[in-house]
N, C-alpha and C. Protein backbone atom coordinates (compact mmCIF):
# COMPACT_ATOMS: atom_id res chain seq x y z
N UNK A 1 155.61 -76.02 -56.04
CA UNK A 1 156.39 -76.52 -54.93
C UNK A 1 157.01 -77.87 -55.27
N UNK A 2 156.43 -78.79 -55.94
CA UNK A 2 156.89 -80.17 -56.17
C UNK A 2 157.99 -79.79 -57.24
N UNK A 3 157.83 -78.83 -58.44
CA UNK A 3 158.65 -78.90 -58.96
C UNK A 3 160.31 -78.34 -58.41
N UNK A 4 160.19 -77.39 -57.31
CA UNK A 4 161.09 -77.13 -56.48
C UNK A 4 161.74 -78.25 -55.95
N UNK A 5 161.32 -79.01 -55.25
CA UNK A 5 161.42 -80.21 -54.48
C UNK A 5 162.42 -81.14 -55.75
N UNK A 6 161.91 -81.27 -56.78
CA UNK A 6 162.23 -81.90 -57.90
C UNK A 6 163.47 -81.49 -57.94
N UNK A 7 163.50 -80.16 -58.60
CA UNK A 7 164.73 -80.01 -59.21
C UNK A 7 165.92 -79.77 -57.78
N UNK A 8 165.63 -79.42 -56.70
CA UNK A 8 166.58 -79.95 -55.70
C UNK A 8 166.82 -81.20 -55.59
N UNK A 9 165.99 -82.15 -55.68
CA UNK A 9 166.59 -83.32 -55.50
C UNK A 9 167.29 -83.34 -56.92
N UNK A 10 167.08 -83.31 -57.83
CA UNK A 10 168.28 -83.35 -58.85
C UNK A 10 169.58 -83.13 -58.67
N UNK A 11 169.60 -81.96 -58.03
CA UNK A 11 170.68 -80.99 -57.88
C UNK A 11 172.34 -81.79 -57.16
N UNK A 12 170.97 -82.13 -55.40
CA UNK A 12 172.16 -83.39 -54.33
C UNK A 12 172.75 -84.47 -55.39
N UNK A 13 171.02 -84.98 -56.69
CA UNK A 13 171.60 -86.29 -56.94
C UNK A 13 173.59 -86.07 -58.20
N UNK A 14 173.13 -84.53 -58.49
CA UNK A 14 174.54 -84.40 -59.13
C UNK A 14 175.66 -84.45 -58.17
N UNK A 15 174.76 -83.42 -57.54
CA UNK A 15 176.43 -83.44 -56.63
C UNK A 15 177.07 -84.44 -56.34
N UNK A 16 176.57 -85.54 -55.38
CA UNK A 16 176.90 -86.68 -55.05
C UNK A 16 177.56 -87.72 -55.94
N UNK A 17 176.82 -87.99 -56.99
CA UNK A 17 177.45 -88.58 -58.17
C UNK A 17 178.75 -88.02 -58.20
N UNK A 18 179.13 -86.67 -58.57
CA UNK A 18 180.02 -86.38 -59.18
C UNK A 18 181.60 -86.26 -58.66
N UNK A 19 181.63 -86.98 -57.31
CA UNK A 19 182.59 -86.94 -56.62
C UNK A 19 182.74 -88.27 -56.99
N UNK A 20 183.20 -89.15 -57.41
CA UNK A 20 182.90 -90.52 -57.29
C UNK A 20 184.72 -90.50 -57.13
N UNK A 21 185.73 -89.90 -57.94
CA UNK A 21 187.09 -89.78 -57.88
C UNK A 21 187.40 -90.39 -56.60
N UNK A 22 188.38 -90.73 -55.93
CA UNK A 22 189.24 -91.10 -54.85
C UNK A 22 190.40 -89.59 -54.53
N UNK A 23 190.21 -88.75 -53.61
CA UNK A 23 190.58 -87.59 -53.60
C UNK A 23 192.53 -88.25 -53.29
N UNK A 24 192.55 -88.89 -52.44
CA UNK A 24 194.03 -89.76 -52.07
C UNK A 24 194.78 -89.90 -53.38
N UNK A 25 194.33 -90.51 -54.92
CA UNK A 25 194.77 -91.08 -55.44
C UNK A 25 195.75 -89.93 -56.42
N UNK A 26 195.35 -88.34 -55.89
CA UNK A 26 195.79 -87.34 -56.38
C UNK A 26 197.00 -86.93 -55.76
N UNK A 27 196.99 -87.15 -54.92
CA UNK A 27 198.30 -86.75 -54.01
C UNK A 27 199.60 -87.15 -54.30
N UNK A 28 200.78 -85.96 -54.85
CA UNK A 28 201.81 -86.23 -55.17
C UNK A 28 202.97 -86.55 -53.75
N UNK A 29 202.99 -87.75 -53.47
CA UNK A 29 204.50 -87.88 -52.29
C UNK A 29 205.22 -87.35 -52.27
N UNK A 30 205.95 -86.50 -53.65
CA UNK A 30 207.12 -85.53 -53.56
C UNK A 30 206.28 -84.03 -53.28
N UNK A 31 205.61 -83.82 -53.53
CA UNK A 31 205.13 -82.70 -53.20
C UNK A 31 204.60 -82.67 -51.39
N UNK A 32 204.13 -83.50 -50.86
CA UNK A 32 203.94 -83.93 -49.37
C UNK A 32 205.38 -83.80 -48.66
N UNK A 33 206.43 -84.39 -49.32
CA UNK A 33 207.88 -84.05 -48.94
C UNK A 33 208.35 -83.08 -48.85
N UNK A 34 208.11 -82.11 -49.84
CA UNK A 34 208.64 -80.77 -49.88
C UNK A 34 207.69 -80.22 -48.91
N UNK A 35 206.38 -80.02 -48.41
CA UNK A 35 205.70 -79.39 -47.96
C UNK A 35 206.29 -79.76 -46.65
N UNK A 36 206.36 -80.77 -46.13
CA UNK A 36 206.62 -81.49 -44.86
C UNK A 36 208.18 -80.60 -44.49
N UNK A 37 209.17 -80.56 -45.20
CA UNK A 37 210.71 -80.07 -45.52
C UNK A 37 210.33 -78.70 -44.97
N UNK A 38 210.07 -78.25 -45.73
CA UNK A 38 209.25 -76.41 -46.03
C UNK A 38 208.84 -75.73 -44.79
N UNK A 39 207.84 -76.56 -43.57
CA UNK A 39 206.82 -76.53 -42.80
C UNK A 39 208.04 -76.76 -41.65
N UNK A 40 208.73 -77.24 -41.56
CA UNK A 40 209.77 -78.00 -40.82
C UNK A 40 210.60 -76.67 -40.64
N UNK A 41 211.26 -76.17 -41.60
CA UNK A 41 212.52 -75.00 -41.38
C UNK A 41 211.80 -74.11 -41.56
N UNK A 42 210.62 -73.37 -41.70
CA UNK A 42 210.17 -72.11 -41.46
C UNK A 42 210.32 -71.42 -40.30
N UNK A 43 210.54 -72.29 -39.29
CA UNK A 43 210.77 -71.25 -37.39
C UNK A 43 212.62 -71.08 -37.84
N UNK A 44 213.48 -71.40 -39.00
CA UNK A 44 214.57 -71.36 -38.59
C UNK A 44 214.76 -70.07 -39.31
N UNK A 45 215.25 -69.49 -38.84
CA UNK A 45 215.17 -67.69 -39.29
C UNK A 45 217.20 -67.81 -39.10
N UNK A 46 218.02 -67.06 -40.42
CA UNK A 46 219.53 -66.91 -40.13
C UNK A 46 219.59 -65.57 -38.54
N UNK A 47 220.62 -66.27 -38.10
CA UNK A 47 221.04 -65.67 -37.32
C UNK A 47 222.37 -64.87 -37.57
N UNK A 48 222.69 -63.07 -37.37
CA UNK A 48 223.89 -62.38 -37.33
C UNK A 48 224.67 -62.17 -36.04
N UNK A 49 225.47 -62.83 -36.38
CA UNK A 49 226.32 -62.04 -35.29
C UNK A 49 227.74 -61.13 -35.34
N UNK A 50 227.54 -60.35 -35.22
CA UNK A 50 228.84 -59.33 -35.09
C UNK A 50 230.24 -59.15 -34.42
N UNK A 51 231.35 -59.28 -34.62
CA UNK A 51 232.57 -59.08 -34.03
C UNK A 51 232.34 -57.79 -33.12
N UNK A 52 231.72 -56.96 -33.50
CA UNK A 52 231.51 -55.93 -32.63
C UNK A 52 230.18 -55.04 -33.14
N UNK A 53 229.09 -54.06 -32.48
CA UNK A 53 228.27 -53.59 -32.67
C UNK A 53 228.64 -52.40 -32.43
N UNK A 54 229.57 -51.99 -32.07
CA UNK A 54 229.50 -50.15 -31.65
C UNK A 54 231.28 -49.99 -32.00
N UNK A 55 231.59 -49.14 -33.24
CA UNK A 55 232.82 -48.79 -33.04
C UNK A 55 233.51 -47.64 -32.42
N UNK A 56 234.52 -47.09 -32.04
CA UNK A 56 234.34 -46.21 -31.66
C UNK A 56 236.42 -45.75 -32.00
N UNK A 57 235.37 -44.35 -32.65
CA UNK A 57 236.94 -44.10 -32.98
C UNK A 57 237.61 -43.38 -32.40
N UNK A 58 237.60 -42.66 -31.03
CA UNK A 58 237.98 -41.62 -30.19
C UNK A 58 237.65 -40.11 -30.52
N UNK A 59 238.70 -39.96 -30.50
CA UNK A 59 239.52 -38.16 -30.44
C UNK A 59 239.47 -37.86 -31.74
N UNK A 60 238.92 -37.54 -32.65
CA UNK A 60 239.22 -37.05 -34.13
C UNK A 60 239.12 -35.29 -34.15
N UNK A 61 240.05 -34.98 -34.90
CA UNK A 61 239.77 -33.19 -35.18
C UNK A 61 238.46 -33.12 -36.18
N UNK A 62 237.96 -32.52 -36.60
CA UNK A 62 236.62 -32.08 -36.81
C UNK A 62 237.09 -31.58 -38.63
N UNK A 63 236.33 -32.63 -39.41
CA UNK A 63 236.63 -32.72 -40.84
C UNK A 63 237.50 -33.94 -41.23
N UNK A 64 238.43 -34.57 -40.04
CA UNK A 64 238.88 -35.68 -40.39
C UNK A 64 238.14 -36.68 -40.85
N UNK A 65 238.49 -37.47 -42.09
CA UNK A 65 237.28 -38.27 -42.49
C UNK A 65 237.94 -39.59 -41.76
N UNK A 66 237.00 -40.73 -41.31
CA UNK A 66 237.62 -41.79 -41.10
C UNK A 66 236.74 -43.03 -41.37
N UNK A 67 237.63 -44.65 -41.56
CA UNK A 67 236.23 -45.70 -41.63
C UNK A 67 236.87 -46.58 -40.91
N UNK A 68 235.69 -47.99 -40.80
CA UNK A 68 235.96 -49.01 -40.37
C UNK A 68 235.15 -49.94 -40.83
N UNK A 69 235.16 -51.43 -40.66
CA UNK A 69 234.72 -52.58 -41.35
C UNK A 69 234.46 -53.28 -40.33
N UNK A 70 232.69 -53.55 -40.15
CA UNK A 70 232.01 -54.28 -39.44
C UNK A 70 232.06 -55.87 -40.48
N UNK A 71 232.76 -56.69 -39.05
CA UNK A 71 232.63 -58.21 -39.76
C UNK A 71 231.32 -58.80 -38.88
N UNK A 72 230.91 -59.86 -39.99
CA UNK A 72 229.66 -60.57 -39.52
C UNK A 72 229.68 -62.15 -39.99
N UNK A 73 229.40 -63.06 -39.09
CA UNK A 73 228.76 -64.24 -39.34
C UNK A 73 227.42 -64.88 -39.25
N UNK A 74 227.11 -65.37 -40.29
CA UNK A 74 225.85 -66.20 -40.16
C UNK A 74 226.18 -67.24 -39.25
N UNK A 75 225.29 -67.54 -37.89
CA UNK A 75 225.07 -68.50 -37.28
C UNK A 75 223.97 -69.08 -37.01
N UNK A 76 223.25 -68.68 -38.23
CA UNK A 76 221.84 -69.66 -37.61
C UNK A 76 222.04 -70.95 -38.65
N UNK A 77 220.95 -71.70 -39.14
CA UNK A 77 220.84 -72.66 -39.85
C UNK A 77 220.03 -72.15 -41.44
N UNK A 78 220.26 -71.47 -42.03
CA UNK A 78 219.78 -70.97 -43.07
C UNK A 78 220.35 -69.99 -43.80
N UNK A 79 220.49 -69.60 -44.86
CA UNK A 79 220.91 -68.84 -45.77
C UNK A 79 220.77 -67.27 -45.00
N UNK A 80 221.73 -66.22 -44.77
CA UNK A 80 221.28 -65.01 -44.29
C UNK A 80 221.27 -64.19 -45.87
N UNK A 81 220.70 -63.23 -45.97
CA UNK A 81 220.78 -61.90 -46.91
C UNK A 81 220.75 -60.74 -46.00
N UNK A 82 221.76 -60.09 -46.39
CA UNK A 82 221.41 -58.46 -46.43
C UNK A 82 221.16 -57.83 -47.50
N UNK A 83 219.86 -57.01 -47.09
CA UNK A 83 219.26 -56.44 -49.00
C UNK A 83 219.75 -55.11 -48.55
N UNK A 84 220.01 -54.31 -47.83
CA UNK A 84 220.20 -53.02 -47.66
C UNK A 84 220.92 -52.43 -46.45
N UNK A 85 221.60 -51.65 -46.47
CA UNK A 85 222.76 -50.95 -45.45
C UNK A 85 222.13 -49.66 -45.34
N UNK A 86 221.88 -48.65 -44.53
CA UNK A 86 222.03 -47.40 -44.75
C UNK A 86 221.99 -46.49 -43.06
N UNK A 87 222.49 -45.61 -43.48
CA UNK A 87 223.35 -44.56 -42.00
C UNK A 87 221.92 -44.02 -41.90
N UNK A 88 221.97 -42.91 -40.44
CA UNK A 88 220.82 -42.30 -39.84
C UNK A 88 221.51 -40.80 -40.80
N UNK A 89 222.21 -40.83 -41.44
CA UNK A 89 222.77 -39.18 -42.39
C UNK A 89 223.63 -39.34 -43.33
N UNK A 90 223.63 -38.37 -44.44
CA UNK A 90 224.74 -38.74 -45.68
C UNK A 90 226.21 -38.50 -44.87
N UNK A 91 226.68 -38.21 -43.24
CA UNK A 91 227.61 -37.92 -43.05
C UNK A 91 228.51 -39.44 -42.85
N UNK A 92 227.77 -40.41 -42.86
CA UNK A 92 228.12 -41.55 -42.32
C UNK A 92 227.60 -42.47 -44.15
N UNK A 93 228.49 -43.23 -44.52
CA UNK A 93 228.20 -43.99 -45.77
C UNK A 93 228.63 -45.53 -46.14
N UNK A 94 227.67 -46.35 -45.29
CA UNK A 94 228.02 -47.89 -45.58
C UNK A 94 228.58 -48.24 -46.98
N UNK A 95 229.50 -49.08 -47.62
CA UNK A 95 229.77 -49.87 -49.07
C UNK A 95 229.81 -51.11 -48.75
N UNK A 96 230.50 -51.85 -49.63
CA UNK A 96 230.69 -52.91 -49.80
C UNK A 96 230.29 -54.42 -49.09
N UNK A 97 229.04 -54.12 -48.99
CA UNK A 97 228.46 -55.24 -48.53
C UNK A 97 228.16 -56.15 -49.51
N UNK A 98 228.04 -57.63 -49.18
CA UNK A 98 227.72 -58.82 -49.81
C UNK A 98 226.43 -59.00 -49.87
N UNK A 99 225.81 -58.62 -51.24
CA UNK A 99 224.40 -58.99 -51.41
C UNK A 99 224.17 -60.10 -52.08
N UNK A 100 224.85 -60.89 -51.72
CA UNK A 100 224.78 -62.51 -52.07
C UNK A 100 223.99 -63.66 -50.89
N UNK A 101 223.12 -64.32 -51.08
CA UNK A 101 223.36 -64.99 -49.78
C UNK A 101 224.33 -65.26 -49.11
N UNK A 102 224.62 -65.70 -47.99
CA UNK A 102 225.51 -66.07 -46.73
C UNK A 102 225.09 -67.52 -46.23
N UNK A 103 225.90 -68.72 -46.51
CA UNK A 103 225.57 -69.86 -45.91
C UNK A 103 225.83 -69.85 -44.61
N UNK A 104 225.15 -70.73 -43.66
CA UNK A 104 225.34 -71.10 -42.09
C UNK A 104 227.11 -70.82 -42.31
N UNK A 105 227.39 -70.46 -41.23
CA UNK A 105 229.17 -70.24 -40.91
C UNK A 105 229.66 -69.68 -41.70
N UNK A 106 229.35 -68.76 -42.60
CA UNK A 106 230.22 -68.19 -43.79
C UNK A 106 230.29 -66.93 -42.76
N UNK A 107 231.28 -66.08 -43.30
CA UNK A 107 231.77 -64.58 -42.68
C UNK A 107 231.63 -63.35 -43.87
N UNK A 108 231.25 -62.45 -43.01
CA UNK A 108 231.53 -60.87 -44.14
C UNK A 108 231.68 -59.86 -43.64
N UNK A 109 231.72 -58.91 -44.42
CA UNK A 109 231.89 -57.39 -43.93
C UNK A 109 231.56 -56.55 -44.78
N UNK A 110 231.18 -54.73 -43.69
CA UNK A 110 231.03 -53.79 -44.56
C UNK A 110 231.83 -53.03 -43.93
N UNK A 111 231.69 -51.75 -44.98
CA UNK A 111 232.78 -50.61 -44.33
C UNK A 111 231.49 -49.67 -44.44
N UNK A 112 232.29 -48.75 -43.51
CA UNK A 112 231.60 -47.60 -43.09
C UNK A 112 232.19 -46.38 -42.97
N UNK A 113 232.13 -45.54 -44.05
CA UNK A 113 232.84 -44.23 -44.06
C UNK A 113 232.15 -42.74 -43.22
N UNK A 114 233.21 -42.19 -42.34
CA UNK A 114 232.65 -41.01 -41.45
C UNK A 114 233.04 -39.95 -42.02
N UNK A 115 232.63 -38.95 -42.11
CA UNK A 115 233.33 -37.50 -42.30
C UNK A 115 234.09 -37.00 -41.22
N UNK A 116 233.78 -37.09 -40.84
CA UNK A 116 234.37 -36.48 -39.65
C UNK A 116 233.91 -35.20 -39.26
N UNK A 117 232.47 -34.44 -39.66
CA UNK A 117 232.27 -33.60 -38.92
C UNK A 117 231.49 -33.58 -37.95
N UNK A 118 231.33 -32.51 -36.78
CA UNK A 118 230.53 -32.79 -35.63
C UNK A 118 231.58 -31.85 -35.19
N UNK A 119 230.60 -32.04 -33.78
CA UNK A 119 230.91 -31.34 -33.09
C UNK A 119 231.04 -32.40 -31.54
N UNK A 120 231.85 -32.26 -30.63
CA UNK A 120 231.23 -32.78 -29.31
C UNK A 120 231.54 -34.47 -29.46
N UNK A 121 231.23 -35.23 -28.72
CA UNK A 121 230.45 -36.67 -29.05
C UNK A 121 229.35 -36.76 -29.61
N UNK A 122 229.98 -37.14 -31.36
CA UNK A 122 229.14 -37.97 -32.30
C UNK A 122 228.68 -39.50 -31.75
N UNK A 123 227.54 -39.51 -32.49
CA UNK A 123 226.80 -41.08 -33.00
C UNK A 123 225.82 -41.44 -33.76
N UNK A 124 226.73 -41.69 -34.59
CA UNK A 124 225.72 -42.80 -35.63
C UNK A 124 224.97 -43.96 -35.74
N UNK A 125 224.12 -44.37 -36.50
CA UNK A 125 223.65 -45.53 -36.38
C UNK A 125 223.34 -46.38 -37.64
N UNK A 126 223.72 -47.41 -37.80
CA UNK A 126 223.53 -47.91 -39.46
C UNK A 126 222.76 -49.41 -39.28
N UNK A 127 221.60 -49.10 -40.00
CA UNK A 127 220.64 -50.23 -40.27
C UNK A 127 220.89 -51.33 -41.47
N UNK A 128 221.13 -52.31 -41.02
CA UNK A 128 220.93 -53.19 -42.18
C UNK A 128 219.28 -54.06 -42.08
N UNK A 129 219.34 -54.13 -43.47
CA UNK A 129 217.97 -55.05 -43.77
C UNK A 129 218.38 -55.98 -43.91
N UNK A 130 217.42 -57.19 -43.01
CA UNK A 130 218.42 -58.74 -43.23
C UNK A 130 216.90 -59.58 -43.36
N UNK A 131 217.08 -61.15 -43.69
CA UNK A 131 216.21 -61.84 -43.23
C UNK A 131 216.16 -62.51 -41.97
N UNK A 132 216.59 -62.06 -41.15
CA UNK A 132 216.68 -62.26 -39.30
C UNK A 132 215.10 -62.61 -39.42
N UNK A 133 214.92 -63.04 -37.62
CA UNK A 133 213.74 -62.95 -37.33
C UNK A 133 213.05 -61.33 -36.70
N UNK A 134 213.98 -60.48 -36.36
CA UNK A 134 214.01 -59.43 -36.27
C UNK A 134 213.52 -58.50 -37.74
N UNK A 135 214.34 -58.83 -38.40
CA UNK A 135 213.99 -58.14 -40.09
C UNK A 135 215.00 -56.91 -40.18
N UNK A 136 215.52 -56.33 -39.46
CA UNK A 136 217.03 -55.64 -39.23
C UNK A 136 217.63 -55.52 -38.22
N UNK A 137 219.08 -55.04 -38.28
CA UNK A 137 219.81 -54.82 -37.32
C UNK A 137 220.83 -53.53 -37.31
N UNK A 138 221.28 -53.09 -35.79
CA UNK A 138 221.61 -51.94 -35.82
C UNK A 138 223.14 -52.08 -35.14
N UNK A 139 223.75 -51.47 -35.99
CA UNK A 139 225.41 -51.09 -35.78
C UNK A 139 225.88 -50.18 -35.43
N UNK A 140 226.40 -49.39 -34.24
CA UNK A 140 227.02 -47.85 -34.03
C UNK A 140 228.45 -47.86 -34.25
N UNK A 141 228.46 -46.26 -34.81
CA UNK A 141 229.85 -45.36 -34.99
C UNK A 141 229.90 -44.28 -33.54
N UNK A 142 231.03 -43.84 -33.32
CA UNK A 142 231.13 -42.96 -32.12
C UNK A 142 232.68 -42.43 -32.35
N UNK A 143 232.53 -40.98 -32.02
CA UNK A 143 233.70 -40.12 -31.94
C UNK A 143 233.29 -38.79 -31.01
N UNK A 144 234.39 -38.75 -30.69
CA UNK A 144 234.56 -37.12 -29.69
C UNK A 144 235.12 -35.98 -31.03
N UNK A 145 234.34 -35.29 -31.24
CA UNK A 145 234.84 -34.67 -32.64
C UNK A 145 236.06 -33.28 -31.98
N UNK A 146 236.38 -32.54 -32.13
CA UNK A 146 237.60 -31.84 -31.57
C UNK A 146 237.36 -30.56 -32.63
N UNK A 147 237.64 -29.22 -32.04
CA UNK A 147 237.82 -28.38 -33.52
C UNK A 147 238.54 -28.50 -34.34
N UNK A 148 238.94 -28.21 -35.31
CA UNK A 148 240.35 -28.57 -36.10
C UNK A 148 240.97 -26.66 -35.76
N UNK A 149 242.00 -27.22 -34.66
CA UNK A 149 242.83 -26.06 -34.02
C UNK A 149 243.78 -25.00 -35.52
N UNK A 150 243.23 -25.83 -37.11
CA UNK A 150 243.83 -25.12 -37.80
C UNK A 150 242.93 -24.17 -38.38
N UNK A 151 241.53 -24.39 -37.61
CA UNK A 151 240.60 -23.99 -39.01
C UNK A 151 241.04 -22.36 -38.56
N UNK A 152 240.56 -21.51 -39.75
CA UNK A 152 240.36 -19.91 -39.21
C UNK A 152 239.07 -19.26 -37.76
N UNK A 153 239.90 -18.50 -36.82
CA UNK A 153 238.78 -18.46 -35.64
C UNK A 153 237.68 -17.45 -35.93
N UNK A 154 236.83 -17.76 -35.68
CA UNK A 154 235.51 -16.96 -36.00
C UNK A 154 235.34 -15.49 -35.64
N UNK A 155 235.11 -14.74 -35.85
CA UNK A 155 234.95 -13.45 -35.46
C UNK A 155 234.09 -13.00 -34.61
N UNK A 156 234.32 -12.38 -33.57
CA UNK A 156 233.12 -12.02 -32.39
C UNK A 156 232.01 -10.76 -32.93
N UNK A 157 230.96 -11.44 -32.96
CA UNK A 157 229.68 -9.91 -33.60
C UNK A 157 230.26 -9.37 -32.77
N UNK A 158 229.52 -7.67 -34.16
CA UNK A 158 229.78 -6.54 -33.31
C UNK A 158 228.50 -5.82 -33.34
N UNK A 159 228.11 -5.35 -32.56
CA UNK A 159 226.55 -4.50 -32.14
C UNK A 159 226.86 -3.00 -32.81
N UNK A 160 226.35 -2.51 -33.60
CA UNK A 160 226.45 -0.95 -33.41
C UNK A 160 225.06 -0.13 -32.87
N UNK A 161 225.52 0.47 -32.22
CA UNK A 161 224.29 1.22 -31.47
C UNK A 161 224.07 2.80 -32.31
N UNK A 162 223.03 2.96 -32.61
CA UNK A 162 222.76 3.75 -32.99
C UNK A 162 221.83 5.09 -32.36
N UNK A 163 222.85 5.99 -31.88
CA UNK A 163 222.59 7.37 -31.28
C UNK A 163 220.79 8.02 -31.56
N UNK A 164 220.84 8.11 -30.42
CA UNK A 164 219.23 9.17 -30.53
C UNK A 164 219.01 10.04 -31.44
N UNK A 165 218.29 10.26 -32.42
CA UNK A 165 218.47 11.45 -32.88
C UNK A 165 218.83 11.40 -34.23
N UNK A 166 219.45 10.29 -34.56
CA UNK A 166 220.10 10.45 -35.95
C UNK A 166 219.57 9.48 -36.86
């Protein structure tokens, strides 16, 4: 037991000793700066805003392909990115977006190509991946699709009935 006692007290008397350093005298000021900087703009998340969120292209005949170009500004206080564009179907096909950062007040755009098929009132929907505080955002396409009055008209089934007996 004493020797227990012993070698614990050894043990505190290292520990204690061995702090003798000044923990303060380690501390880099530029690094406290940056942390302080850092800690400071983390609630500031870029903000998008859109010239418009829903386009809408009317009356189209059915196979008409058509596009349009969603413009956007950064208005928050921070660099925006978009890492990724993509439609709710291959019928709808975002390009040319800027995968560059976006400074506060800078402007951009993408296009958005439709096929044009459907039937009825179409709608699409195209997600971008951003660094929002959200983490994406959503853009609509819209059309009344029309038949195309040229296509060939379909043929009405025909039933054949087949007699008793044979």
């Amino acid at each position: 037991m004493k020797k227990a006692i012993l070698a614990l007290s050894a043990l505190c008397l290292v520990a204690f000793t061995s702090c003798k350093e000044d923990a303060t005298s380690k501390i880099n000021s530029e690094n406290v700066a940056a942390a302080a900087e850092r800690d400071a703009t983390a609630g500031d998340f870029p903000v998008i805003s859109f010239t418009e969120t829903e386009h809408d292209f009317g009356t189209i005949v059915n196979g008409t392909p058509v596009e349009t170009k969603f413009n956007y500004t950064n208005t928050g206080k921070t660099p925006l990115v978009v890492s990724n564009i993509k439609s709710t179907c291959g019928c709808t096909v975002p390009s040319d977006w800027n995968r560059n950062p976006l400074a506060p007040g800078e402007s951009a755009e993408f296009t958005v190509k439709f096929n044009g098929k459907g039937s009825n009132q179409v709608q699409k929907s195209i997600t971008l991946t951003t660094n929002t505080e959200k983490g994406s955002e959503i853009v609509k396409i819209k059309a009344f699709v029309q038949p195309d009055p040229n296509a060939p008209a379909k043929k009405a089934g025909s039933a054949a009935i087949n007699p008793v007996g044979k």
